[in-house]
Protein backbone atom coordinates (compact mmCIF):
# COMPACT_ATOMS: atom_id res chain seq x y z
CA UNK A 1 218.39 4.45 312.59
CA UNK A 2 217.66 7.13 309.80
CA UNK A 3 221.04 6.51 307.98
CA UNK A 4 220.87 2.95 308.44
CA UNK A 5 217.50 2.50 306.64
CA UNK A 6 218.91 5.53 304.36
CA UNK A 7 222.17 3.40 303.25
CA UNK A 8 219.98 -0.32 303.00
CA UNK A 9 217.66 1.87 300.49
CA UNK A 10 220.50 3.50 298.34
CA UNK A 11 222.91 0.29 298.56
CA UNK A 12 221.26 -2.13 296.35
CA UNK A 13 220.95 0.71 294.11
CA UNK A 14 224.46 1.58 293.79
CA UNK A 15 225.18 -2.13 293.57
CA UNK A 16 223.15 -2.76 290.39
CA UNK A 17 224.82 0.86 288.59
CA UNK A 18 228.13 -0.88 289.45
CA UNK A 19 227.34 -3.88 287.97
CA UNK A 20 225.30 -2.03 285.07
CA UNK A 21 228.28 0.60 283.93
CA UNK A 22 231.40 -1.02 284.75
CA UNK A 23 230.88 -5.03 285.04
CA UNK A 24 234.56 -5.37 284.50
CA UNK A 25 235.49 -2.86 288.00
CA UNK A 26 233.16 -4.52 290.19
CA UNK A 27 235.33 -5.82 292.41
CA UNK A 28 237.69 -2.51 292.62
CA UNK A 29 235.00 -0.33 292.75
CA UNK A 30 232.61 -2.33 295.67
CA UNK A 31 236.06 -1.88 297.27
CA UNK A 32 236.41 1.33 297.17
CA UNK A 33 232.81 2.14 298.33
CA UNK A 34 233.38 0.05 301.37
CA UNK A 35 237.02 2.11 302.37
CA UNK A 36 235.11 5.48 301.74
CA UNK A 37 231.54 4.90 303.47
CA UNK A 38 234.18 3.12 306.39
CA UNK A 39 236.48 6.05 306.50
CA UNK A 40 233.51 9.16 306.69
CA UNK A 41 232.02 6.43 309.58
CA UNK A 42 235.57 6.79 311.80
CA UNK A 43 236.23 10.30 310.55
CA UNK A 44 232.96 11.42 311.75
CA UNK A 45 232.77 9.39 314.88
CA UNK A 46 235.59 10.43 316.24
CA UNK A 47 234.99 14.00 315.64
CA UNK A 48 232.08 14.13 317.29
CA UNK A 49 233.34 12.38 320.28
CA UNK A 50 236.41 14.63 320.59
CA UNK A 51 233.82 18.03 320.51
CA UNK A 52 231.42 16.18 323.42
CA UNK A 53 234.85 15.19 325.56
CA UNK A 54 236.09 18.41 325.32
CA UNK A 55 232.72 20.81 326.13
CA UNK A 56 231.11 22.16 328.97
CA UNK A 57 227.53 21.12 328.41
CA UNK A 58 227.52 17.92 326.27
CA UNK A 59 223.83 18.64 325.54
CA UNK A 60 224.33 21.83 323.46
CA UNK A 61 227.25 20.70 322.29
CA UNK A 62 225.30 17.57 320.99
CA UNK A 63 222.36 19.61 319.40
CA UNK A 64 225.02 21.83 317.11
CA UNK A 65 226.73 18.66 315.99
CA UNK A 66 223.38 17.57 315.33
CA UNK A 67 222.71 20.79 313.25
CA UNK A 68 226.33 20.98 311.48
CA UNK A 69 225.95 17.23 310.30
CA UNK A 70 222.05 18.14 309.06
CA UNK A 71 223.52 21.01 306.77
CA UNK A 72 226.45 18.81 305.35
CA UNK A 73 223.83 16.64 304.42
CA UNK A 74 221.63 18.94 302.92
CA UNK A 75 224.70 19.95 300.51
CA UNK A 76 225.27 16.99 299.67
CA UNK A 77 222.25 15.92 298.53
CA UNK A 78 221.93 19.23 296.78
CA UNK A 79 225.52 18.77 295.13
CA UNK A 80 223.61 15.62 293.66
CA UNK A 81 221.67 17.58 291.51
CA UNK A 82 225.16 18.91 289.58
CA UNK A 83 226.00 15.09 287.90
CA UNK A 84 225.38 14.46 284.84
CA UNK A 85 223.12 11.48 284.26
CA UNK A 86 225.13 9.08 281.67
CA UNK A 87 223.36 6.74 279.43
CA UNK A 88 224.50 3.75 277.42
CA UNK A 89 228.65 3.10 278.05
CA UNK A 90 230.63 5.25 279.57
């Protein structure tokens, strides 16, 4: 539920700076946003459903999955911080 509402807040956004910076890429780029936020989806699926099939207590195992995926995200959103914010044409 949290990354749903999450990605329906930050996807209009990333819409408009596509169609703002690079009108002529839209299509290639709204491509390529699709096959990335698609891949992490599968990538991380299935890696958490091979660590709960393969331990002992799938409620533990759960709750540090939980945790690992919390810190990735908290990097990323800190990596954020590093772009530069362009203005005007790129």
């Amino acid at each position: 539920m949290i990354s749903g509402f999450g990605l329906g807040c930050t996807a209009p956004a990333a819409n408009n700076a596509i169609l703002k910076l690079a009108p002529d890429h839209v299509a290639e780029i709204a491509g390529l946003r699709g096959m990335f936020r698609q891949s992490g989806s599968i990538l991380c699926i299935s890696s958490v459903t091979a660590v709960l099939a393969r331990s002992t207590d799938v409620g533990l195992a759960q709750a540090h999955v939980f945790w690992v995926l919390a810190g990735i995200l908290v990097l990323a959103a800190a990596c954020t911080l590093t772009i530069e914010d362009h203005r005007g044409s790129w």
